[in-house]
Each structure stands twice: as C-alpha cells, then as structure tokens.
N, C-alpha and C. Protein backbone atom coordinates (compact mmCIF):
# COMPACT_ATOMS: atom_id res chain seq x y z
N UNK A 1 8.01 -18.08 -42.31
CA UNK A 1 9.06 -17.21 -41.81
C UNK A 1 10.32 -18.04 -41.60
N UNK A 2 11.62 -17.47 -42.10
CA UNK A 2 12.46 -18.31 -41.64
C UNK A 2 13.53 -16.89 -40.65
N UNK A 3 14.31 -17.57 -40.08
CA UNK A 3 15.03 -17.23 -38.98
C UNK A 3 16.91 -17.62 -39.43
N UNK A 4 17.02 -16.58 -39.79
CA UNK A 4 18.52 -16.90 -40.03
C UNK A 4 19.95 -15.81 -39.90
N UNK A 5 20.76 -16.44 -39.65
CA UNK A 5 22.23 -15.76 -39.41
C UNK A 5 21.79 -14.00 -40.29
N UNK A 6 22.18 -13.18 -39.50
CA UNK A 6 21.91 -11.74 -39.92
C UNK A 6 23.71 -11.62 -40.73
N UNK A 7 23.62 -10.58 -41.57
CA UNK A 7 24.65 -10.70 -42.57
C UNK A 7 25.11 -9.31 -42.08
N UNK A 8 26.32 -8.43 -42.76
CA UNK A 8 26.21 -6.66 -42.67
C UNK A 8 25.12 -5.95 -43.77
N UNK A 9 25.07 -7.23 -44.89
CA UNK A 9 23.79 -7.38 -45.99
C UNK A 9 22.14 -7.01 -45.68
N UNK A 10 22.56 -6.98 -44.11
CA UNK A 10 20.90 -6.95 -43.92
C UNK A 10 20.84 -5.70 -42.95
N UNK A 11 21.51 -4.83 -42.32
CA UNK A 11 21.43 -3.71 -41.80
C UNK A 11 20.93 -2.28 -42.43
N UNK A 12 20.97 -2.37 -43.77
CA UNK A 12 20.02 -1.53 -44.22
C UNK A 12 18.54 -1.71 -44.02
N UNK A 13 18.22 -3.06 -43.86
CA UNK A 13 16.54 -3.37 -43.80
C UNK A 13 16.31 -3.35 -42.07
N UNK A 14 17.34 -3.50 -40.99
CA UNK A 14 17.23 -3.35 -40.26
C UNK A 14 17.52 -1.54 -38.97
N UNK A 15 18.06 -1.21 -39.95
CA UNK A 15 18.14 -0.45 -39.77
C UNK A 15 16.88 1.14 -39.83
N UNK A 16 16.15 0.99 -40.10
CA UNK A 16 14.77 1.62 -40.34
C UNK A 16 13.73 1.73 -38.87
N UNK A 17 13.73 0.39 -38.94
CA UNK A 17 13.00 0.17 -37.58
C UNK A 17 14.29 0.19 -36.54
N UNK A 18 15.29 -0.57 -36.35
CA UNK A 18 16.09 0.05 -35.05
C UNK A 18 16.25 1.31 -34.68
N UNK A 19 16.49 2.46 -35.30
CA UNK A 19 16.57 3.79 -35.21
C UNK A 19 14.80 4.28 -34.59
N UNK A 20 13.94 3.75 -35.42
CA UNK A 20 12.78 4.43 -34.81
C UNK A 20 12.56 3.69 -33.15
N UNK A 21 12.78 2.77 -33.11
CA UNK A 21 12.26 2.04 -31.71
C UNK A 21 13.38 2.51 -30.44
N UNK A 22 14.67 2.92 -31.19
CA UNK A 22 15.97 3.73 -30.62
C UNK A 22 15.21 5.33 -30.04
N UNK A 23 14.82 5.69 -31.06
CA UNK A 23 14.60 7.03 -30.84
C UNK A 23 13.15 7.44 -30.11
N UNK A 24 12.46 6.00 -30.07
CA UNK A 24 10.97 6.54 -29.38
C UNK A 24 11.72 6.73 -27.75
N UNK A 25 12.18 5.76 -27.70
CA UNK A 25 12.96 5.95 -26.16
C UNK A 25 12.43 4.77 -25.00
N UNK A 26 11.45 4.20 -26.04
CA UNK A 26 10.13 3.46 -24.82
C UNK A 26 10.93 2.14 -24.21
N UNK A 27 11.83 1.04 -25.28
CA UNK A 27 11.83 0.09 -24.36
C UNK A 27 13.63 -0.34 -24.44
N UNK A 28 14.33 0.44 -25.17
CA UNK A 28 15.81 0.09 -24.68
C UNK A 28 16.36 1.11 -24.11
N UNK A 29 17.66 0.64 -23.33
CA UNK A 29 18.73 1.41 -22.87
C UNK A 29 19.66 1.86 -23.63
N UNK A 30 19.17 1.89 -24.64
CA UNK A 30 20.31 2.39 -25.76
C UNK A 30 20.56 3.44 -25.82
N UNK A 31 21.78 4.44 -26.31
CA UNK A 31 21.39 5.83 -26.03
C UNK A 31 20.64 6.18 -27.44
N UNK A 32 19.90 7.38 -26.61
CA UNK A 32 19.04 7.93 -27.73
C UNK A 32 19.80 8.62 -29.31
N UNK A 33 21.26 9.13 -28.84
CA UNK A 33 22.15 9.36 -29.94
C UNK A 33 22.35 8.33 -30.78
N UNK A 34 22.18 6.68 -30.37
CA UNK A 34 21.85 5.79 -31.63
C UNK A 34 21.22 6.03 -32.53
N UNK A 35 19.86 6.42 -32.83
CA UNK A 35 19.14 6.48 -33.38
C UNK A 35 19.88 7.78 -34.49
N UNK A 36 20.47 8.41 -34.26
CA UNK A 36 20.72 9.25 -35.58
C UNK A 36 21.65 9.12 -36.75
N UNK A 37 21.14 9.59 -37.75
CA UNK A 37 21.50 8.52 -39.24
C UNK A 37 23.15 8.55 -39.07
N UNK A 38 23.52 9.79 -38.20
CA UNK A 38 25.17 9.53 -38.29
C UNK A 38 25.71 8.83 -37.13
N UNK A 39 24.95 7.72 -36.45
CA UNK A 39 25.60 6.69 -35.72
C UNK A 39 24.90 5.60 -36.21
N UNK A 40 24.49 5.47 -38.30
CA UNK A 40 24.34 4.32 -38.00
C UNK A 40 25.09 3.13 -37.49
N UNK A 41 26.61 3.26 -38.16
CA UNK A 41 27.65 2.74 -38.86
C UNK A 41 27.80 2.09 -37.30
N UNK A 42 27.98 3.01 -36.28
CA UNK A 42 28.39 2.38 -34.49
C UNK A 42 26.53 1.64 -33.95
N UNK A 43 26.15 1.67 -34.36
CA UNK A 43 24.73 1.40 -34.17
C UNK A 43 24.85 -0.21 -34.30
N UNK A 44 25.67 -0.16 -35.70
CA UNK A 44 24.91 -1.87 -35.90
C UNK A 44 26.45 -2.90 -35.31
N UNK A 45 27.64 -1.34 -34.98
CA UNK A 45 28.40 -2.45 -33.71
C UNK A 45 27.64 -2.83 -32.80
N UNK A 46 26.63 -2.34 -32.20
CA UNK A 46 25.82 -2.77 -30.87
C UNK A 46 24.77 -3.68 -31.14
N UNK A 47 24.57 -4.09 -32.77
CA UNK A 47 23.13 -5.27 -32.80
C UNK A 47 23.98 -5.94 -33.68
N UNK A 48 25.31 -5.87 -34.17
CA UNK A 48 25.63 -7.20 -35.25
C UNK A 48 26.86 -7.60 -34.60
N UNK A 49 26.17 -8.74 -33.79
CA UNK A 49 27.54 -9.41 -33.10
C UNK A 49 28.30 -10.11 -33.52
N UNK A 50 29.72 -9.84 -33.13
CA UNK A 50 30.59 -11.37 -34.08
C UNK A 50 30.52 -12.45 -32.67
N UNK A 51 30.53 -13.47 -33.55
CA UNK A 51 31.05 -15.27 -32.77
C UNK A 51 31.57 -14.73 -31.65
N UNK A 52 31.41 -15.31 -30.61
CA UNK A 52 30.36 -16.50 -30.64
C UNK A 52 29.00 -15.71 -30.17
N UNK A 53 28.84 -14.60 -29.64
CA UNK A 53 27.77 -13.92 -29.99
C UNK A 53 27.20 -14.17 -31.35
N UNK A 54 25.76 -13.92 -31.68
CA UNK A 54 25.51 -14.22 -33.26
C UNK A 54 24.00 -13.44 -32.89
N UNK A 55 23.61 -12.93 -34.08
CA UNK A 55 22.88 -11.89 -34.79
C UNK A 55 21.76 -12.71 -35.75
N UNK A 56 20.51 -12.86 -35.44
CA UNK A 56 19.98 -13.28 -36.25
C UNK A 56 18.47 -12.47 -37.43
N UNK A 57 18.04 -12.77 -38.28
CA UNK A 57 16.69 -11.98 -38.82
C UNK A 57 15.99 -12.55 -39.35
N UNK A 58 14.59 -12.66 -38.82
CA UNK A 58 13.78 -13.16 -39.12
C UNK A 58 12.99 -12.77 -40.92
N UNK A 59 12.69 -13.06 -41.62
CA UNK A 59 12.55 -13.04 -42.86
C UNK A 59 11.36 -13.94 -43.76
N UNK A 60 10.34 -12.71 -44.40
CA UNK A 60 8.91 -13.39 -44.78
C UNK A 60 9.90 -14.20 -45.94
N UNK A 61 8.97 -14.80 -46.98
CA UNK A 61 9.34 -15.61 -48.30
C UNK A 61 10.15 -14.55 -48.94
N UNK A 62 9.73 -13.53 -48.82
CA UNK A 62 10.03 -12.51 -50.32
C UNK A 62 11.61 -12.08 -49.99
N UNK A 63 11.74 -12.28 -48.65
CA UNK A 63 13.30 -11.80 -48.17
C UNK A 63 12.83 -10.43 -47.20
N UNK A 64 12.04 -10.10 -47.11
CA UNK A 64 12.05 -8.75 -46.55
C UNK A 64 12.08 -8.86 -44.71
N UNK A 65 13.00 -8.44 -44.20
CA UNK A 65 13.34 -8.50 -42.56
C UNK A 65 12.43 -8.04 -41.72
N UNK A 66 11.39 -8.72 -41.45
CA UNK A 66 10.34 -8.54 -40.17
C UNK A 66 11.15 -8.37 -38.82
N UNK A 67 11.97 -8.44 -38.34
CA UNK A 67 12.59 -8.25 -37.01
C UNK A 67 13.57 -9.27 -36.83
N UNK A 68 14.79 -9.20 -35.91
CA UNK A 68 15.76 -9.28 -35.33
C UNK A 68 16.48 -9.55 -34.08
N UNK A 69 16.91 -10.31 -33.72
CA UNK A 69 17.67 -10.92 -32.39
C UNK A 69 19.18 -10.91 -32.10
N UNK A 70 19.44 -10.43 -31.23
CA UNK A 70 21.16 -10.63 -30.93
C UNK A 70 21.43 -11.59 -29.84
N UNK A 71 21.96 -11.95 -29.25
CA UNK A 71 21.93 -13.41 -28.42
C UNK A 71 23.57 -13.43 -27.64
N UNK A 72 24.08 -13.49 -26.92
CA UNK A 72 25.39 -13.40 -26.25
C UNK A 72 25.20 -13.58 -25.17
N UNK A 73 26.39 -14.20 -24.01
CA UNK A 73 26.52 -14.24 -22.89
C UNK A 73 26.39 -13.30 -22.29
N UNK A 74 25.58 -13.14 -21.20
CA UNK A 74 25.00 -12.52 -20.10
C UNK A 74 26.57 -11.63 -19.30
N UNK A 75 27.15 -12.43 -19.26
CA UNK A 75 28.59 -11.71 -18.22
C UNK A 75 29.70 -12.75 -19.07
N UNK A 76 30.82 -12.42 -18.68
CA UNK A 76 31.87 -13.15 -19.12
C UNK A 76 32.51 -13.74 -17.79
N UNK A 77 33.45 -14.21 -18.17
CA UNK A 77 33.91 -15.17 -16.69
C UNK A 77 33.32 -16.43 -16.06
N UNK A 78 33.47 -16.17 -14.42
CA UNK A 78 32.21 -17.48 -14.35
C UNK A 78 30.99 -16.68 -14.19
N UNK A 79 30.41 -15.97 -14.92
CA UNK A 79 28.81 -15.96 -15.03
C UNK A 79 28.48 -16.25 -16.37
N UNK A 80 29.66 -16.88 -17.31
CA UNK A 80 29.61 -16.25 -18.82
C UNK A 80 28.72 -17.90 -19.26
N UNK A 81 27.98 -18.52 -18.39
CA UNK A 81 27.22 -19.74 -18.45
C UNK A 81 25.77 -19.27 -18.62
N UNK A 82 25.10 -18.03 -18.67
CA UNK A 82 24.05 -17.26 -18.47
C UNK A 82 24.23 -16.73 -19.89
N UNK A 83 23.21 -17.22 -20.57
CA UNK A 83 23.22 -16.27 -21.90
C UNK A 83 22.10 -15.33 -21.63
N UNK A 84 22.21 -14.06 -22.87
CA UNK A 84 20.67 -13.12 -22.50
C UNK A 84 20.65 -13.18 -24.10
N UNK A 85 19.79 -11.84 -24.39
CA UNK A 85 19.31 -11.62 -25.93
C UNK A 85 18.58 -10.45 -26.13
N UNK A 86 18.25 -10.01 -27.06
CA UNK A 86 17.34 -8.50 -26.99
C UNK A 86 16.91 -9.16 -28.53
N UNK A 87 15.45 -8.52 -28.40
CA UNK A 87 14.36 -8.18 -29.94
C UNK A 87 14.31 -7.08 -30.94
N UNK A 88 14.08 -7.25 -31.53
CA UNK A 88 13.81 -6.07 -31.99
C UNK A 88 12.77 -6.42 -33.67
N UNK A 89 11.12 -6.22 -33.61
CA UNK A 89 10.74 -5.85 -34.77
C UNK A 89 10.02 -5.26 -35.06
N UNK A 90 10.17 -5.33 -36.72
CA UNK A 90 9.37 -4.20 -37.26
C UNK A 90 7.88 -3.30 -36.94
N UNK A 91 8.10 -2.48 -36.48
CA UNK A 91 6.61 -2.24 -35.83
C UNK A 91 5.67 -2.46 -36.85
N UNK A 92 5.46 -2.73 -38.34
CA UNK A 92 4.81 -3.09 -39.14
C UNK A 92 4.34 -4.64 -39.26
N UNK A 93 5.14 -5.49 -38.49
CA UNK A 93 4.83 -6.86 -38.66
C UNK A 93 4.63 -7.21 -36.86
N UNK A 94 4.67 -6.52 -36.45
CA UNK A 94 4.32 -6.69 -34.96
C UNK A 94 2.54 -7.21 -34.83
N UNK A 95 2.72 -8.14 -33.87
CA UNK A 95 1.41 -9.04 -33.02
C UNK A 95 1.12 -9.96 -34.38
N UNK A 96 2.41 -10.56 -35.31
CA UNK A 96 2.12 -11.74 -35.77
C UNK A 96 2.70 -12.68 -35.79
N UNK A 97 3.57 -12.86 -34.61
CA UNK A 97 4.40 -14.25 -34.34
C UNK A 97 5.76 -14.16 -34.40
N UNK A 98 6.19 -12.98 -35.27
CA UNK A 98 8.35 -12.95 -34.98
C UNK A 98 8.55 -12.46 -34.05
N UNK A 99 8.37 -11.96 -32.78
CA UNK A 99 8.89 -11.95 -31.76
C UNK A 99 8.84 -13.36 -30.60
N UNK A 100 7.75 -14.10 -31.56
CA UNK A 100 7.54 -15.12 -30.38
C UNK A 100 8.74 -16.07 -30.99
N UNK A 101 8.54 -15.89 -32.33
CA UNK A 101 9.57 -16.80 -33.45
C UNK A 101 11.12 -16.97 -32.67
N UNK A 102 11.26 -15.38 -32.54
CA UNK A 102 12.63 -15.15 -32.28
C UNK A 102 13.15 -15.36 -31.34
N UNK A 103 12.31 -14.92 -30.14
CA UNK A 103 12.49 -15.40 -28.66
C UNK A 103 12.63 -17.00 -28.67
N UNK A 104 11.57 -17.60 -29.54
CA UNK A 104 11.88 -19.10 -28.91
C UNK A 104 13.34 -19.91 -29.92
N UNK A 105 13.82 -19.39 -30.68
CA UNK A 105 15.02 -19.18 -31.70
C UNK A 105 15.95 -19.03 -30.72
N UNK A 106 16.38 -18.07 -30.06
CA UNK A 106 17.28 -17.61 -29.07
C UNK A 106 17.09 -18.79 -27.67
N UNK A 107 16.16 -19.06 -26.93
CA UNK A 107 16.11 -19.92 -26.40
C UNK A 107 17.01 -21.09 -26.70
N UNK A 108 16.58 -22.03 -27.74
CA UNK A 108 16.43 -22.90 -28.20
C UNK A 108 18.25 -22.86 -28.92
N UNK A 109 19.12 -21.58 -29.54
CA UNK A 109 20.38 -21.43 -29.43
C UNK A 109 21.65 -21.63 -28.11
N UNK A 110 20.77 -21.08 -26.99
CA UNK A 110 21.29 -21.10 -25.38
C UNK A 110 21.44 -21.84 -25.30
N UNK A 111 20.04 -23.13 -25.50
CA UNK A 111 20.32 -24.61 -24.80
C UNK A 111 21.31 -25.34 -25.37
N UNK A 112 20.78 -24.82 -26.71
CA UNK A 112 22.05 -25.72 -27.59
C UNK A 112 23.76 -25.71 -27.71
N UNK A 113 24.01 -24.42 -26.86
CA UNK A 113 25.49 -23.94 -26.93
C UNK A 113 25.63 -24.35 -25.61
N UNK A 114 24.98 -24.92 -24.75
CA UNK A 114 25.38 -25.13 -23.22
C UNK A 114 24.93 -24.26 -22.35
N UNK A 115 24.33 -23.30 -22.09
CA UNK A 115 23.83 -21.98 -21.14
C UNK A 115 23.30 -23.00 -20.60
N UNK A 116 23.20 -22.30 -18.84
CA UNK A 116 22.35 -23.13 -18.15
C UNK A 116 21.04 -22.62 -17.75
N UNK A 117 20.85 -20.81 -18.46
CA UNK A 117 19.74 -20.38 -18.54
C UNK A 117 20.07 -19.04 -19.08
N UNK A 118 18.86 -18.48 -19.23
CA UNK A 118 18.53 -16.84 -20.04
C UNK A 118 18.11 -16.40 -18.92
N UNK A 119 18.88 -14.69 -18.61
CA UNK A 119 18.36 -13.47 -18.48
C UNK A 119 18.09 -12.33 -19.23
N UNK A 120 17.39 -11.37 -19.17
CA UNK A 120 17.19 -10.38 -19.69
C UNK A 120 17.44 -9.59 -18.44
N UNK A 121 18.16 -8.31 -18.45
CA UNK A 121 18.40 -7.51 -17.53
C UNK A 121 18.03 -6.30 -17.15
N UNK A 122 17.31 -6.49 -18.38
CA UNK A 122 16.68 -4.49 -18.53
C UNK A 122 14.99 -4.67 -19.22
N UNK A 123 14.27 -5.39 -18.94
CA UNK A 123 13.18 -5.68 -19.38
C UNK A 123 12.04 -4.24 -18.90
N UNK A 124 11.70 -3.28 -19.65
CA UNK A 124 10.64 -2.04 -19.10
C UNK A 124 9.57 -2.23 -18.95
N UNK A 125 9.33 -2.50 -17.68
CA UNK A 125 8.05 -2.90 -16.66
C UNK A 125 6.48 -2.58 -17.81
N UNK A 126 6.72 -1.28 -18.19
CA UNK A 126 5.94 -0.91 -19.43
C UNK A 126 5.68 -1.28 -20.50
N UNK A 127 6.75 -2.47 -21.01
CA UNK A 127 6.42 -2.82 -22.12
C UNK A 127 5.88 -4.32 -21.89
N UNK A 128 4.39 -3.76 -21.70
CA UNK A 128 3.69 -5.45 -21.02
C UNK A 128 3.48 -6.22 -22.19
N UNK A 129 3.81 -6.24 -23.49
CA UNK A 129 3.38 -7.20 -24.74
C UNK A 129 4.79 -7.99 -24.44
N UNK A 130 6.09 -7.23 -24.21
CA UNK A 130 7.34 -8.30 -24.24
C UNK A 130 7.12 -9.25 -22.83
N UNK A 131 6.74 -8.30 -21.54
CA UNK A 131 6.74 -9.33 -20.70
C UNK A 131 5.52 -10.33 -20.81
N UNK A 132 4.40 -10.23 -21.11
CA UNK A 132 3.72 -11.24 -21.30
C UNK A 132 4.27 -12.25 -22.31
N UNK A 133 4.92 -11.88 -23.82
CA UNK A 133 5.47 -13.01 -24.38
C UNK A 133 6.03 -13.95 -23.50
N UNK A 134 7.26 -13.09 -22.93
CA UNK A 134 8.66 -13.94 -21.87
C UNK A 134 8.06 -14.36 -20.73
N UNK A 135 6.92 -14.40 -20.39
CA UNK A 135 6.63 -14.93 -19.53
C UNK A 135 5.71 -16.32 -19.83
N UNK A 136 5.34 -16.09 -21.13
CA UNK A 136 4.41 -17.04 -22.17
C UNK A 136 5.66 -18.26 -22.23
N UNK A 137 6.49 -18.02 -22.05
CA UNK A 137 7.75 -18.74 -22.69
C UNK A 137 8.45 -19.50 -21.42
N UNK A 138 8.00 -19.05 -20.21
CA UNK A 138 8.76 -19.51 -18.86
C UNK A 138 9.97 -18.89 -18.50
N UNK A 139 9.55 -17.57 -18.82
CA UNK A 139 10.67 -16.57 -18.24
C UNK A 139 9.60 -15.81 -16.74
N UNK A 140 10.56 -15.80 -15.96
CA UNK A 140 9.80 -15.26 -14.43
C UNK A 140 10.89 -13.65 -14.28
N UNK A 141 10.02 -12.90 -13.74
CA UNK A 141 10.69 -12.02 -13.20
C UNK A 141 10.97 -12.20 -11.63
N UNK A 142 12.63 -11.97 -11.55
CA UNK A 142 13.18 -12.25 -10.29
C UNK A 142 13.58 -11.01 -9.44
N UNK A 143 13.13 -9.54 -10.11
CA UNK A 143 13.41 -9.02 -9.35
C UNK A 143 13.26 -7.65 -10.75
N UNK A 144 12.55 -6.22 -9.56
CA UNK A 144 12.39 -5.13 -10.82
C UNK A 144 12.93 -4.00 -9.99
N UNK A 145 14.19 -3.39 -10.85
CA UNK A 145 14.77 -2.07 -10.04
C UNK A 145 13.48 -0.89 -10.49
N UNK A 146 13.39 -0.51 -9.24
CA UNK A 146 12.84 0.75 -9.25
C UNK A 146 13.22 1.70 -10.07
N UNK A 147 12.63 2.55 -10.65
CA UNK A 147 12.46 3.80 -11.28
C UNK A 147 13.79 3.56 -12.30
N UNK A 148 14.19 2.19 -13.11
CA UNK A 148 15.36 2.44 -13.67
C UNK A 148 15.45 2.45 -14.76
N UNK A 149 14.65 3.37 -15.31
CA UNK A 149 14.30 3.59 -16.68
C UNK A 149 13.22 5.06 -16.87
N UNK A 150 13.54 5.78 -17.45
CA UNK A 150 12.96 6.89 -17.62
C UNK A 150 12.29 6.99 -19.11
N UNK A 151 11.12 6.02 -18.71
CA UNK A 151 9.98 6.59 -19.77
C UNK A 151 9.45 7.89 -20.68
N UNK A 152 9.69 8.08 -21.96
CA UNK A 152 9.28 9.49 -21.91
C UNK A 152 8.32 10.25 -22.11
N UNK A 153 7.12 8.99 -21.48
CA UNK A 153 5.59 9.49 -21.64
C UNK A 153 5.41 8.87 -20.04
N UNK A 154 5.87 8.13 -19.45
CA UNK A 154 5.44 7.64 -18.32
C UNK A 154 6.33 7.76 -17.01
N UNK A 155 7.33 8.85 -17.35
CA UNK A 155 8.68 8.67 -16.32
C UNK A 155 9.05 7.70 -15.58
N UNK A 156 9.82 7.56 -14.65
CA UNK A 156 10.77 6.51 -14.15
C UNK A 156 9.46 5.23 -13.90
N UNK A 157 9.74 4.12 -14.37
CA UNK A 157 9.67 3.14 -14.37
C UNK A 157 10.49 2.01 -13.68
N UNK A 158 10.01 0.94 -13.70
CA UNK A 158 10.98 -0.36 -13.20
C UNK A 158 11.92 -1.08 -14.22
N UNK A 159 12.51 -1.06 -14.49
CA UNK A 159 13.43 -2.71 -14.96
C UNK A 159 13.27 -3.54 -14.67
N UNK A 160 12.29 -4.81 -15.08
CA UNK A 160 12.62 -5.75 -14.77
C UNK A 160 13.83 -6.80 -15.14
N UNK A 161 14.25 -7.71 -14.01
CA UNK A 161 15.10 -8.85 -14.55
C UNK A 161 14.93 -9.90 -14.85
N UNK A 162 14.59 -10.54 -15.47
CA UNK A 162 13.77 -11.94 -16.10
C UNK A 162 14.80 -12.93 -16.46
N UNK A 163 14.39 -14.11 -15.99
CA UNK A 163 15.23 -15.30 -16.06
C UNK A 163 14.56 -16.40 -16.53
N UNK A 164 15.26 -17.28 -16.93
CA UNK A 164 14.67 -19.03 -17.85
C UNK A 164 15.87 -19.70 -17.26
N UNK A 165 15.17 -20.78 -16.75
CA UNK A 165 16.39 -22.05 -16.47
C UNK A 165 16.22 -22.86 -18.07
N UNK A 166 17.40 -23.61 -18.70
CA UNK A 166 17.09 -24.15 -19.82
C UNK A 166 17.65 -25.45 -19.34
C-alpha cells in the first residue's frame, strides 16, 4: 500500500465511498446533504484540502483508492499548534490495515510539521473499531459530550474528544 498526496484526479474514486459513509449518517458530522450526487463538487471542498492542510490516499499496487485522510490544524491562532485529521475508507477494504496505515501517516505528518499533538473532536462513542484503533495508537479520550451526535439507529450518542501528545 502506498500513501500519497490526494490529487482532484482522485475524487472520482473517492468519491463513491465518501457519499455512502456521508449518507449512512453513522460516524461524521457532515451534513447529510453531502452525500448527494449534486453536492459532489462542494463535498470534495470539505475532504480536498489546499496547503498547508494536505489530503492524502491510500492506494493498492494497481492504483485503486482503498481510503483517505485529510490532516489540518485543529484551530487557528494560538491553538493552531494542535493538528487533528479525519478517515475515511472504503468499506470494501476495511479491517485490513489502511486505516491503521493512515492514521499512523497523519500522525507521523503532525510531528513532522511541528504540532505538539493530535485531536480529534467529534469521535462517535459508537464507532468502537475507530476508537479502539486511536486508542491502539496512544490517543486517550479526554472528555465525551453527551448525546452529541444523533445516531440513526442508536439516537443521541456521545462525542468523544481524543487527544495524542507527539
């Protein structure tokens, strides 16, 4: 697998699975109007970041995009020392290593640009495969808002906030 700079070249292959994982509703805050084919175009303003934000996709031999990372500062100002990141893959190549790929990719970008650590801010208490990764990784949860997420098989849920010192 390699892990590299996401292009506008690659939003058609990413775009398949973002819309479905958009539209199940289960683990982002995205609005659910993302997901429809006529917001792709504003869709992939929200996952293809320019500099110094950066966009990356993970990719078997053949070229084909197993999943995806966006990576940017947490706040701007003085908090803008806090980088975060969001996942996203293919539910077809899921439980074989590109999310762990990617997560530790994004890590391993933070330290290298100077962050003095990763949060995630919206982590869904429900989606226990991401928090067990991020926690596999030495991410702790520091704190989970109540009911701040509305599941749409499990209603209000927690958010967790998850942090990494790097």
């Amino acid at each position: 697998m390699l892990i590299r700079e996401a292009t506008d070249e690659d939003w058609p292959a990413i775009w398949p699975f973002f819309s479905d994982i958009v539209a199940a509703g289960e683990t982002f805050t995205f609005p659910l109007e993302l997901a429809a084919e006529q917001a792709k175009d504003e869709a992939s303003g929200w996952w293809l970041l320019a500099e110094p934000a950066r966009t990356v996709v993970a990719v078997d031999d053949s070229g084909t995009v197993l999943g995806t990372a966006k990576m940017n500062r947490n706040h701007m100002g003085n908090g803008s020392h806090i980088a975060s990141a969001s996942y996203m893959v293919a539910p077809e190549h899921s439980g074989k290593g590109v999310g762990r790929a990617l997560c530790t990719y994004t890590v391993d970008w933070a330290r290298a640009a100077g962050y003095r650590a990763m949060q995630f801010n919206a982590v869904v208490e429900t989606n226990v495969h991401a928090v067990r990764l991020y926690r596999s990784l030495g991410f702790e949860v520091i704190g989970t808002l109540p009911e701040g997420f509305n599941h749409p098989q499990q209603g209000y849920v927690g958010l967790h906030i998850m942090h990494k010192a790097l």
